[in-house]
C-alpha atoms as a PDB file:
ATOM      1  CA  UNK A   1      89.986 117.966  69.390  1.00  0.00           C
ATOM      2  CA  UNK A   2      92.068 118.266  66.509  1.00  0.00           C
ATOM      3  CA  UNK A   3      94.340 115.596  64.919  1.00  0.00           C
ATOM      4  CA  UNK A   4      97.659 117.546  66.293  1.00  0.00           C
ATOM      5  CA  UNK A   5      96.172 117.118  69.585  1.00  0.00           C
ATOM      6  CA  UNK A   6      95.683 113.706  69.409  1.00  0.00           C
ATOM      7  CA  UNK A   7      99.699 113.486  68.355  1.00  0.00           C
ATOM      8  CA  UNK A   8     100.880 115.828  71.673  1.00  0.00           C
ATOM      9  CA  UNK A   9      98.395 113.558  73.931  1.00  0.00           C
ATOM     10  CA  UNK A  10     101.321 112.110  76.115  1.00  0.00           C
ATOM     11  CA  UNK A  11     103.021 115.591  76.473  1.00  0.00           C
ATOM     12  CA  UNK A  12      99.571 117.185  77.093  1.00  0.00           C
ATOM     13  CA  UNK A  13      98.926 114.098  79.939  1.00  0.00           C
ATOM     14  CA  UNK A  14     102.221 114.409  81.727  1.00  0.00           C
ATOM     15  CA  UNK A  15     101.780 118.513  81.713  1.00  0.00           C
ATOM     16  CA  UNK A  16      98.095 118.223  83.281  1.00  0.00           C
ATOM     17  CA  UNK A  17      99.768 115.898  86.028  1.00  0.00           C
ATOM     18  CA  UNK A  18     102.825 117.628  86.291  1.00  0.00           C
ATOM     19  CA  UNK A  19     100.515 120.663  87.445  1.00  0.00           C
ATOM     20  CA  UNK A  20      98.442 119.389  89.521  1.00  0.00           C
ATOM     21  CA  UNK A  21     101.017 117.528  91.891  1.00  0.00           C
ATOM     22  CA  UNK A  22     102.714 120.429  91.709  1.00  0.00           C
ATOM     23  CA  UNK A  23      99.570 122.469  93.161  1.00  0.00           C
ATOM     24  CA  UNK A  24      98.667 120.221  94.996  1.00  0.00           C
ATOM     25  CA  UNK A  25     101.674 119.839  96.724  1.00  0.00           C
ATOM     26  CA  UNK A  26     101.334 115.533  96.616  1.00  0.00           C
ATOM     27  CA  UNK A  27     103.317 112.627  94.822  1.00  0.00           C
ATOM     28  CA  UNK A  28     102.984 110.637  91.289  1.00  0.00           C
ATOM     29  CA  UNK A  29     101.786 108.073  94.146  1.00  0.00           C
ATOM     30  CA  UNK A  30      99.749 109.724  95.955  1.00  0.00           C
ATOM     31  CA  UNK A  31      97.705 110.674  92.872  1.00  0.00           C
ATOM     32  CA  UNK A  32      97.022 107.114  91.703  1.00  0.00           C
ATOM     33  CA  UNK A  33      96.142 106.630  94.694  1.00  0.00           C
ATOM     34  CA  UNK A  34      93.433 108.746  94.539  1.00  0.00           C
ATOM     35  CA  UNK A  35      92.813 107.827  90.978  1.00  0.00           C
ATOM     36  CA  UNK A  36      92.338 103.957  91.977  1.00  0.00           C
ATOM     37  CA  UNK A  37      95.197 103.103  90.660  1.00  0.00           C
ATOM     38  CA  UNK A  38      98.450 101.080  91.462  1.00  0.00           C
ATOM     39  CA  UNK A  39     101.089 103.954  92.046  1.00  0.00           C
ATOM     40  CA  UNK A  40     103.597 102.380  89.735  1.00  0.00           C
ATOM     41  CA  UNK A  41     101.298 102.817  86.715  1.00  0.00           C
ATOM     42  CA  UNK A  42     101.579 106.746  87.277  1.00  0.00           C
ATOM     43  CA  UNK A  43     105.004 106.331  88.216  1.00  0.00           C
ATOM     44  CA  UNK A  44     106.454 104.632  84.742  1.00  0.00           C
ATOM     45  CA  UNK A  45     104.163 106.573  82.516  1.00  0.00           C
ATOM     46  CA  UNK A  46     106.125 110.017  83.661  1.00  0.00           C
ATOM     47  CA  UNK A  47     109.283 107.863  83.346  1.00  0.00           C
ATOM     48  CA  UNK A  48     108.726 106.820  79.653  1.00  0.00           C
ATOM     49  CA  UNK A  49     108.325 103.103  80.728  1.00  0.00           C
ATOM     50  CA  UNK A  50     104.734 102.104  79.882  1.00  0.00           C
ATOM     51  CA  UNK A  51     102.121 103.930  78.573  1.00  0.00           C
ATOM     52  CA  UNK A  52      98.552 104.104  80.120  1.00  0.00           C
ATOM     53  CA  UNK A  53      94.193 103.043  78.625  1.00  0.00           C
ATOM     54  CA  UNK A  54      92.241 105.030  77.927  1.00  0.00           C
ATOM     55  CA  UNK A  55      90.605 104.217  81.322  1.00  0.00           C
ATOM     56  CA  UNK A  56      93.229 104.730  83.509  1.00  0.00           C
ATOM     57  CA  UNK A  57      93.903 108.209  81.793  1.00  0.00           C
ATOM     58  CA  UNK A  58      90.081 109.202  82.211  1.00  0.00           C
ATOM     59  CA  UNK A  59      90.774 108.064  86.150  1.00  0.00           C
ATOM     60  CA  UNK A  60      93.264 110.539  86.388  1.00  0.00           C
ATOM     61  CA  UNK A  61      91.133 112.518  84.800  1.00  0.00           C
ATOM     62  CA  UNK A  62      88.474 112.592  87.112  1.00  0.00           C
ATOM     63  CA  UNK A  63      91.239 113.311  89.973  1.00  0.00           C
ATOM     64  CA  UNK A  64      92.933 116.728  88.197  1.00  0.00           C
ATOM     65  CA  UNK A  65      89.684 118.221  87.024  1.00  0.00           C
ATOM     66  CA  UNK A  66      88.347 118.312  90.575  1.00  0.00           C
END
């Protein structure tokens, strides 16, 4: 990882989820769902609202690279 990737994280983040709902054919919700996670979190990080740990982003994580 290199130091401009570490600036792009939260465009990098939302693109990964982006994709993968989109694949996947399921909700913001439905994914923190799966992920453990109250689907509000997911649901104000792609709105700009709140950002997410380092946890809850290695949750999701788990979830896309499957």
């Amino acid at each position: 990882m290199e130091a401009e990737d570490l600036a792009n994280l939260r465009n990098e983040t939302k693109r990964l989820i982006v994709r993968y709902c989109v694949d996947n054919k399921i909700s913001y919700s439905k994914l923190a769902s799966r992920a453990g996670m109250h689907p509000a979190q997911v649901l104000n990080y792609m709105s700009n609202k709140i950002g997410l740990t380092d946890s809850s982003l290695m949750k999701l994580g788990e979830i896309i690279k499957e």
